[in-house]
Protein backbone atom coordinates (compact mmCIF):
# COMPACT_ATOMS: atom_id res chain seq x y z
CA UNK A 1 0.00 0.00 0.00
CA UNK A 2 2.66 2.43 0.63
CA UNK A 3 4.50 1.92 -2.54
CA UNK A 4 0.96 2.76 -4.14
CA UNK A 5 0.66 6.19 -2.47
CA UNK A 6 4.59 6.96 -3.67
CA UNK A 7 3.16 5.88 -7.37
CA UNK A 8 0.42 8.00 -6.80
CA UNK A 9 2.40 10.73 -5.28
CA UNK A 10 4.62 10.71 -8.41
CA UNK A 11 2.48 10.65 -10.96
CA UNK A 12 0.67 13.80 -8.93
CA UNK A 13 4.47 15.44 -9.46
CA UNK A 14 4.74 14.16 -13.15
CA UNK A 15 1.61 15.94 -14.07
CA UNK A 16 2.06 19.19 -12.33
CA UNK A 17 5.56 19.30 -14.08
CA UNK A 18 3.90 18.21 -17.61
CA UNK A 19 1.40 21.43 -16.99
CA UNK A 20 4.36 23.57 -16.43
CA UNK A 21 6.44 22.80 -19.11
CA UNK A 22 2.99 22.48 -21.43
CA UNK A 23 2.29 26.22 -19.92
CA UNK A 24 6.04 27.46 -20.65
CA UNK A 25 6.02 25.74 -24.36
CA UNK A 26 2.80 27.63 -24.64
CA UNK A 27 3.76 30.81 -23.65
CA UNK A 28 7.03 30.79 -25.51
CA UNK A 29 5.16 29.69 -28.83
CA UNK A 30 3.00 32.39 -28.54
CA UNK A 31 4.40 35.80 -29.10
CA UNK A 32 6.10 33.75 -31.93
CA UNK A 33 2.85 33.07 -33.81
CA UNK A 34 1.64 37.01 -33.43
């Protein structure tokens, strides 16, 4: 059971670092566009 909460706990990590890097790619693609 604990290993589960670390898996779950990581993947929580993994996805708010995907969002930021998503956000960053986003925001640097942008002003690039217009």
């Amino acid at each position: 059971m604990k290993k589960k909460q670390k898996y779950a706990g990581f993947t929580l990590l993994e996805m708010l670092i995907v969002l930021l890097i998503i956000s960053v790619l986003i925001l640097l693609f942008v002003p690039n566009q217009a």
